[in-house]
Protein backbone atom coordinates (compact mmCIF):
# COMPACT_ATOMS: atom_id res chain seq x y z
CA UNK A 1 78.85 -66.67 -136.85
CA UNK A 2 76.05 -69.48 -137.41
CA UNK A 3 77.16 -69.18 -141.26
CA UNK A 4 79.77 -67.76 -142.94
CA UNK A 5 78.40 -64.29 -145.11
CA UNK A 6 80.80 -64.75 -148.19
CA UNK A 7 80.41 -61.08 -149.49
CA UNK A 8 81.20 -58.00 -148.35
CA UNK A 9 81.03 -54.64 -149.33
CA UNK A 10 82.57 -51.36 -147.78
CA UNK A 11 81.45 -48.08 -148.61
CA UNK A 12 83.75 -45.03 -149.10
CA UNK A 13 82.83 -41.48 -148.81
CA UNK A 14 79.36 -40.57 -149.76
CA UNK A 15 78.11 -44.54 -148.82
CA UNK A 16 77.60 -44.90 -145.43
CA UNK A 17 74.57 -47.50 -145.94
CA UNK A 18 72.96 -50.20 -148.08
CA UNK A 19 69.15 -49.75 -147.59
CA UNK A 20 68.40 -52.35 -150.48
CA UNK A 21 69.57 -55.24 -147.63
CA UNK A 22 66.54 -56.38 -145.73
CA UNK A 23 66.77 -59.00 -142.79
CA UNK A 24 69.36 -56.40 -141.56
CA UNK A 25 71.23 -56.66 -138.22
CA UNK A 26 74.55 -55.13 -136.72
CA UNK A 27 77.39 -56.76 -135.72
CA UNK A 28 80.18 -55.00 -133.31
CA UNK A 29 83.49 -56.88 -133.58
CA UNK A 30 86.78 -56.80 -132.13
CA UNK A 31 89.77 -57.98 -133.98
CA UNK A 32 93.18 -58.78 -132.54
CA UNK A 33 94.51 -55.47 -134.47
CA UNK A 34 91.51 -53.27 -132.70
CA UNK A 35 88.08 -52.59 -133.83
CA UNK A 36 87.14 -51.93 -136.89
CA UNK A 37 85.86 -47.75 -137.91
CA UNK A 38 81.92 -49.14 -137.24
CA UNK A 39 79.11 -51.63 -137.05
CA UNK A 40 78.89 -54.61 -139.71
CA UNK A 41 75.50 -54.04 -140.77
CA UNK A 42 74.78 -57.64 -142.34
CA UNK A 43 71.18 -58.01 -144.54
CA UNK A 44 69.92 -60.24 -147.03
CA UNK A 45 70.32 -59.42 -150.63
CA UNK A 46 68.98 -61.13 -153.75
CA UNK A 47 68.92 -64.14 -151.46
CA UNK A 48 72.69 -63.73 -150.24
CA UNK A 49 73.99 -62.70 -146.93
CA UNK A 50 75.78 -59.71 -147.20
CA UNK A 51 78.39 -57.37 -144.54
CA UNK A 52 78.30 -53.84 -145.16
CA UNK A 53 81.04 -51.60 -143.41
CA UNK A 54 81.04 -47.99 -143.96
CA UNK A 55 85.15 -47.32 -144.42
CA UNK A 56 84.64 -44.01 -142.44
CA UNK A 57 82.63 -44.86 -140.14
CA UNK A 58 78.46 -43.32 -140.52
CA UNK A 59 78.54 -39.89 -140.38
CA UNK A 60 82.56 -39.73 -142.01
CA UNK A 61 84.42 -39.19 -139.04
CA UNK A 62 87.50 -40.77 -139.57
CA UNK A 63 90.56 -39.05 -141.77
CA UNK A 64 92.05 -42.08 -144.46
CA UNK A 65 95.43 -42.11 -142.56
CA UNK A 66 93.66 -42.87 -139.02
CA UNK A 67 91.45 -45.84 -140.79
CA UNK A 68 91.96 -49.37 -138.80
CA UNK A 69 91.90 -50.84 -141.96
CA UNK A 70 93.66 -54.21 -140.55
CA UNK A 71 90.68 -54.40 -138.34
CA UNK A 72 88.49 -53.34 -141.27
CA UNK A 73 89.73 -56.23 -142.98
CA UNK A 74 90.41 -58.90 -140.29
CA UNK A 75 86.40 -58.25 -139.25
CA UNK A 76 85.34 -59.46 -142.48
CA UNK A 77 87.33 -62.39 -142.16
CA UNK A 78 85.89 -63.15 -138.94
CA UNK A 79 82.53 -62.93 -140.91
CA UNK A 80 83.38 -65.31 -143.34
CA UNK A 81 83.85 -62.85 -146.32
CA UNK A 82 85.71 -64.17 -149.62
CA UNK A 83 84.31 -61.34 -152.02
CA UNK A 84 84.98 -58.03 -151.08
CA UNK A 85 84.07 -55.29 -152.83
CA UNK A 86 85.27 -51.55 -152.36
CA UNK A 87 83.02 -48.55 -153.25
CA UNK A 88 85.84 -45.47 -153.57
CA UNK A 89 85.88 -41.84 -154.60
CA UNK A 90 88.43 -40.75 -156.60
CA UNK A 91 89.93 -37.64 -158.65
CA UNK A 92 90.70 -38.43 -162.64
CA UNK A 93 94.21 -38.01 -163.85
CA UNK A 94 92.98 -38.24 -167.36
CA UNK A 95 90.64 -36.45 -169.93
CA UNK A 96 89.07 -39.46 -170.73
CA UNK A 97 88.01 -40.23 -167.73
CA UNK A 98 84.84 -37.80 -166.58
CA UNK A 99 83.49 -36.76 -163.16
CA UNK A 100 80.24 -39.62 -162.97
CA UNK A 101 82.16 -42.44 -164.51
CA UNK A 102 82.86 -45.02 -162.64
CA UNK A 103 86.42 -46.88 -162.76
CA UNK A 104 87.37 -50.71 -161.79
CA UNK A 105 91.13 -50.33 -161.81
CA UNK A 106 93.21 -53.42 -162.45
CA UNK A 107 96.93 -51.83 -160.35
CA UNK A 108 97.76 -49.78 -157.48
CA UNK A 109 100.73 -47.05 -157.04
CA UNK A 110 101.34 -46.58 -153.63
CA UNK A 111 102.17 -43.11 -152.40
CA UNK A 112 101.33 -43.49 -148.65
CA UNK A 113 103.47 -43.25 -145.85
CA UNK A 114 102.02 -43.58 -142.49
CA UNK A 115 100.22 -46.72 -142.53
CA UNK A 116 100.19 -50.01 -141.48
CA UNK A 117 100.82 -52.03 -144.49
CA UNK A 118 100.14 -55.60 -143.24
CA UNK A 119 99.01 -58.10 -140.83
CA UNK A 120 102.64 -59.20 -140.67
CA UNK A 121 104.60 -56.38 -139.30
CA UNK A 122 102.93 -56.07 -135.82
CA UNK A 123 106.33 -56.03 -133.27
CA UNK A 124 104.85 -59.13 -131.93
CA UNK A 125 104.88 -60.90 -135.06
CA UNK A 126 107.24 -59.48 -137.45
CA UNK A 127 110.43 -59.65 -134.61
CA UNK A 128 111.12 -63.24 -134.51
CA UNK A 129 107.23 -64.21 -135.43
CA UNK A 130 105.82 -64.99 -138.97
CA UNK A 131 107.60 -63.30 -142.14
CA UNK A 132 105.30 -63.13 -144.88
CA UNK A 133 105.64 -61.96 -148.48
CA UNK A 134 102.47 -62.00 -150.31
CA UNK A 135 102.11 -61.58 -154.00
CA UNK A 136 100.38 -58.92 -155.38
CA UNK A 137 101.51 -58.17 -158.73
CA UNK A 138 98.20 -58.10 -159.46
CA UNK A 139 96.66 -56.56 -156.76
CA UNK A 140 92.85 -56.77 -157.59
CA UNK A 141 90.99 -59.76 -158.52
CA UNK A 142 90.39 -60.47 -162.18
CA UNK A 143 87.43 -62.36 -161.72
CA UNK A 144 85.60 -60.21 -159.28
CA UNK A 145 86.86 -56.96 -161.65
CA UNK A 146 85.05 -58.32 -164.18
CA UNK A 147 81.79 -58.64 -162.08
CA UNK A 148 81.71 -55.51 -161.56
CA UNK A 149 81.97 -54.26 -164.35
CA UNK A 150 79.20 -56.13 -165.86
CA UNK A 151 77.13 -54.91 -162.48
CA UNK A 152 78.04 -51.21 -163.39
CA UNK A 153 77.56 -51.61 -167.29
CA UNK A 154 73.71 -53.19 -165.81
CA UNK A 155 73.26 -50.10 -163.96
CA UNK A 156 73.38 -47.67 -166.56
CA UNK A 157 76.93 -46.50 -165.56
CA UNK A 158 79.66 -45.61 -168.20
CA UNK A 159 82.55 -47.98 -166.99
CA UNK A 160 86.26 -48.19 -167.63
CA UNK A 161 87.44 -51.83 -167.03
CA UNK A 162 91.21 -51.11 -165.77
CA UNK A 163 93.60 -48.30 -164.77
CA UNK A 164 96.53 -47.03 -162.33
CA UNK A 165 95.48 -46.62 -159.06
CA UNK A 166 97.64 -44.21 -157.03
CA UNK A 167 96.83 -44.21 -153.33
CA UNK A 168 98.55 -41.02 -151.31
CA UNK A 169 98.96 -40.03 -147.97
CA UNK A 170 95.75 -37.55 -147.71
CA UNK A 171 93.52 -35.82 -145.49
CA UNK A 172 94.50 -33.13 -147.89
CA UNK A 173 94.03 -33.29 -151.82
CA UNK A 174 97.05 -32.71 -154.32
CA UNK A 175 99.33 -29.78 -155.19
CA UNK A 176 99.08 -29.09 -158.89
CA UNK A 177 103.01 -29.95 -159.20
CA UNK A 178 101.93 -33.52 -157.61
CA UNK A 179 98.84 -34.11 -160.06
CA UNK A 180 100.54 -33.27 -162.71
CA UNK A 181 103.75 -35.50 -161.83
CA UNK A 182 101.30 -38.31 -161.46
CA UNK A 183 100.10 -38.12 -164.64
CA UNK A 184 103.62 -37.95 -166.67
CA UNK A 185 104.02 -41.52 -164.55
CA UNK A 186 100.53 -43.04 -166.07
CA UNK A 187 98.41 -42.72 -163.47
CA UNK A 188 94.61 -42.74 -164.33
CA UNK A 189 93.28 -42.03 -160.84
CA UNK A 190 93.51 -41.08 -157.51
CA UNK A 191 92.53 -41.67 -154.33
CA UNK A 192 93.19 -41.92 -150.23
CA UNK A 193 92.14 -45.75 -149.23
CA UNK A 194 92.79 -48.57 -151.77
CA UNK A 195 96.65 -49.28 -150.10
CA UNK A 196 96.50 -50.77 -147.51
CA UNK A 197 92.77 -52.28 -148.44
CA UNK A 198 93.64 -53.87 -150.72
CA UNK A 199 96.77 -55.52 -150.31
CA UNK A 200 94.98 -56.26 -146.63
CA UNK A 201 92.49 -58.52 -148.53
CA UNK A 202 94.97 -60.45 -150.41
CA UNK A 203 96.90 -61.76 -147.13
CA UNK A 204 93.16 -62.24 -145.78
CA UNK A 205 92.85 -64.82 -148.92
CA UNK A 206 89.78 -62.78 -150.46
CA UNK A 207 89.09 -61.59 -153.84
CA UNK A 208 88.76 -57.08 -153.64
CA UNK A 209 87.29 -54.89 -156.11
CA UNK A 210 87.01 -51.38 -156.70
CA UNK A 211 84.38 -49.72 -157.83
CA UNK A 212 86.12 -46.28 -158.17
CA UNK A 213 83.76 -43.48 -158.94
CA UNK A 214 85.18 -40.59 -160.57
CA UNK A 215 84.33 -37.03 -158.58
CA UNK A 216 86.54 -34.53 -160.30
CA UNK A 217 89.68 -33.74 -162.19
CA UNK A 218 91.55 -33.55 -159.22
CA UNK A 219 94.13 -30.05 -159.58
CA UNK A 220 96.02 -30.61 -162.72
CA UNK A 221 92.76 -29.64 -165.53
CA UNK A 222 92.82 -26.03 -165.12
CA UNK A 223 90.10 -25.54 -167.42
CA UNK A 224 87.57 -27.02 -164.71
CA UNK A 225 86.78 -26.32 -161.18
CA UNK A 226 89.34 -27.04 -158.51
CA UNK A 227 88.69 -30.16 -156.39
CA UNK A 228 86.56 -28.91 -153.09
CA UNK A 229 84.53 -31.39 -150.88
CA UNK A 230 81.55 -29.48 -151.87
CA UNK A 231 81.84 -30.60 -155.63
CA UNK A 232 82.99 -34.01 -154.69
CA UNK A 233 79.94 -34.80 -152.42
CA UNK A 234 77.98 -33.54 -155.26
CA UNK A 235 78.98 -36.25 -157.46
CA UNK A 236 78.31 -38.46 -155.02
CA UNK A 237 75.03 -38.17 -154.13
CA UNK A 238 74.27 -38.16 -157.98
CA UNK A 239 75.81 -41.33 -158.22
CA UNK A 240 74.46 -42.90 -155.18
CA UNK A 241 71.96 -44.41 -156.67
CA UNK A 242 74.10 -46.08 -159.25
CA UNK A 243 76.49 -47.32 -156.51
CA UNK A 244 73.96 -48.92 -154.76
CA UNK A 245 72.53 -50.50 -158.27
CA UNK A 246 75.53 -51.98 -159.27
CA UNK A 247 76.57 -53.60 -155.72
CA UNK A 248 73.38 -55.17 -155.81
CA UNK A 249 73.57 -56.63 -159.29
CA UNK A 250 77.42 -58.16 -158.49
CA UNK A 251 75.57 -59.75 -155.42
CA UNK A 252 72.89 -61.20 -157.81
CA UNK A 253 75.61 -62.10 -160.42
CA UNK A 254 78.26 -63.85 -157.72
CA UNK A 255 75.06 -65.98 -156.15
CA UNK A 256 76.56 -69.22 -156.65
CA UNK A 257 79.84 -68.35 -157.09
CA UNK A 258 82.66 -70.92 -156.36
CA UNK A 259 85.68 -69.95 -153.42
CA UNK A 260 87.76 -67.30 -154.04
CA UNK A 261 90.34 -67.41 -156.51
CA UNK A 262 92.61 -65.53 -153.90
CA UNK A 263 92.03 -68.31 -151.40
CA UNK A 264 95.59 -70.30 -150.92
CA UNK A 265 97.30 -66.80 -151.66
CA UNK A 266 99.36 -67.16 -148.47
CA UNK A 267 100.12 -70.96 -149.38
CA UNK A 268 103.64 -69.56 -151.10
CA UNK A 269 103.83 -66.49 -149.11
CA UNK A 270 105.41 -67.60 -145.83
CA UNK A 271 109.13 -67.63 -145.48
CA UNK A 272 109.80 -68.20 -141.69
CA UNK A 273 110.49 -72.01 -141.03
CA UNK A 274 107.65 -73.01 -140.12
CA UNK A 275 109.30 -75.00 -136.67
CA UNK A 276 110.51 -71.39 -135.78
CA UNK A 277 107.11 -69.58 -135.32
CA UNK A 278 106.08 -69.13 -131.79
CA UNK A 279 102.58 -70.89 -131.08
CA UNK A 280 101.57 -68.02 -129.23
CA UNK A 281 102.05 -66.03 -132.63
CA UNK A 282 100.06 -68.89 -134.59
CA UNK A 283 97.34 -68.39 -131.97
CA UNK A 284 96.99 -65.05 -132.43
CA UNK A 285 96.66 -65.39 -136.58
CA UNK A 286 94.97 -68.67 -136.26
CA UNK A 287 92.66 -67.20 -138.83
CA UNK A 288 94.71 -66.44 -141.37
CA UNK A 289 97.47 -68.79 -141.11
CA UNK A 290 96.30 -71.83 -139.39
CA UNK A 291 95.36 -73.84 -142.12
CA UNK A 292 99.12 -73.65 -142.70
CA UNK A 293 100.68 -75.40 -139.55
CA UNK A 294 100.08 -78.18 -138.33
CA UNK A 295 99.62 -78.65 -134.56
């Protein structure tokens, strides 16, 4: 790229586009991991460059378990990204927490079990390659959180700053046994896409995000209507306009915004001696770990 576009935002169900971006363009991409579920559409916003990926690809065609998200991810790498925020659906796990809110959860539970988890276990790489144990205690980024936040609070949104994130398998929603169980364990929401996205984004050395937007009580409320796509989408579209609102004002409020807080998180993270990792493996992850060997 002529110029690295340091924010990026990808859309979950419901968001498929950004039509506040103007100067806007498309940018295919292949990744060493595959290409990524769509397009880049990259635009101008409140005087930023910005990369817009919808997560499902436009028109929702691909199921949360069949997502490239290393590709996803590794794309907006290649496009310079270092703020990355994550639009999301979700189902609430507690009363509190109504169907048009809009969450910015602080930790992730992962419940998944078929996915790739990291740029780091590829046979290639994680069979006498590059070991790598990244940090994420704290898997989202405070600072960027906190953007958001004020971006959804500017939008007229009601906003919860923080919450348990718990990520399952999908395509299909919950039994009522597993809702319930998830809320005994402190879960405040739930979803299909944050793992691997976001743990993704932490070995790509960017700060993630989530605006979470609450669609439903998932199963366990019995009092309200069980969780269909119909009611979900409904939510959606009424909060569309609110989604697109408050991306726009984080882009207007992280316009000058230093690098990423997130970006040496790999600086600790790699255990393999360093004399021990092929150079055909170091070529092939030049972007996200050559800053760390020196040839």
């Amino acid at each position: 790229m002529p110029e690295p576009i340091r924010f990026g935002v990808i859309g979950g169900s419901g968001v498929y586009q950004m039509e506040s971006l103007s100067d806007v363009e498309e940018i295919e991409l292949d990744t060493p991991f595959g290409k990524p579920s769509d397009a880049y559409i990259v635009g101008t916003l409140h005087g930023q460059r910005v990369a817009f990926l919808a997560r499902h690809g436009r028109g929702h065609r691909i199921s949360p378990t069949r997502l490239n998200q290393r590709a996803n991810i590794y794309g907006f790498k290649m496009l310079g990204v270092e703020y990355l925020i994550a639009v999301s659906a979700c189902g609430s796990l507690q009363e509190r927490l109504r169907p048009g809110d809009i969450v910015i959860p602080d930790q992730i539970f992962d419940r998944t079990r078929l996915r790739a988890l990291s740029f780091f276990d590829d046979p290639d790489v994680g069979t006498g390659g590059l070991v790598v144990h990244v940090n994420v205690a704290n898997p989202f980024c405070d600072y960027l959180s906190a953007i958001c936040s004020q971006a959804v609070e500017q939008a007229g949104a009601t906003v919860h700053m923080g919450g348990n994130f718990v990520t399952i398998e999908g395509p299909r929603f919950s039994t009522r046994a597993e809702s319930l169980a998830f809320r005994q364990l402190g879960m405040d929401i739930i979803g299909m896409t944050t793992t691997p996205e976001a743990f993704l984004a932490r070995e790509a050395e960017m700060s993630y995000a989530c605006m979470a937007h609450v669609t439903d009580y998932d199963v366990w409320h019995e009092t309200e209507e069980v969780v269909t796509v119909e009611a979900v989408i409904r939510i959606l579209l009424r909060n569309a306009e609110v989604a697109v609102d408050a991306v726009a004002n984080a882009i207007k409020l992280l316009a000058g915004s230093g690098p990423s807080p997130h970006a040496s998180a790999l600086q600790d993270a790699l255990i393999t001696n360093k004399s021990a990792v092929p150079p055909e493996v170091i070529d092939r992850l030049e972007l996200l770990v050559g800053k760390y060997f020196d040839r």
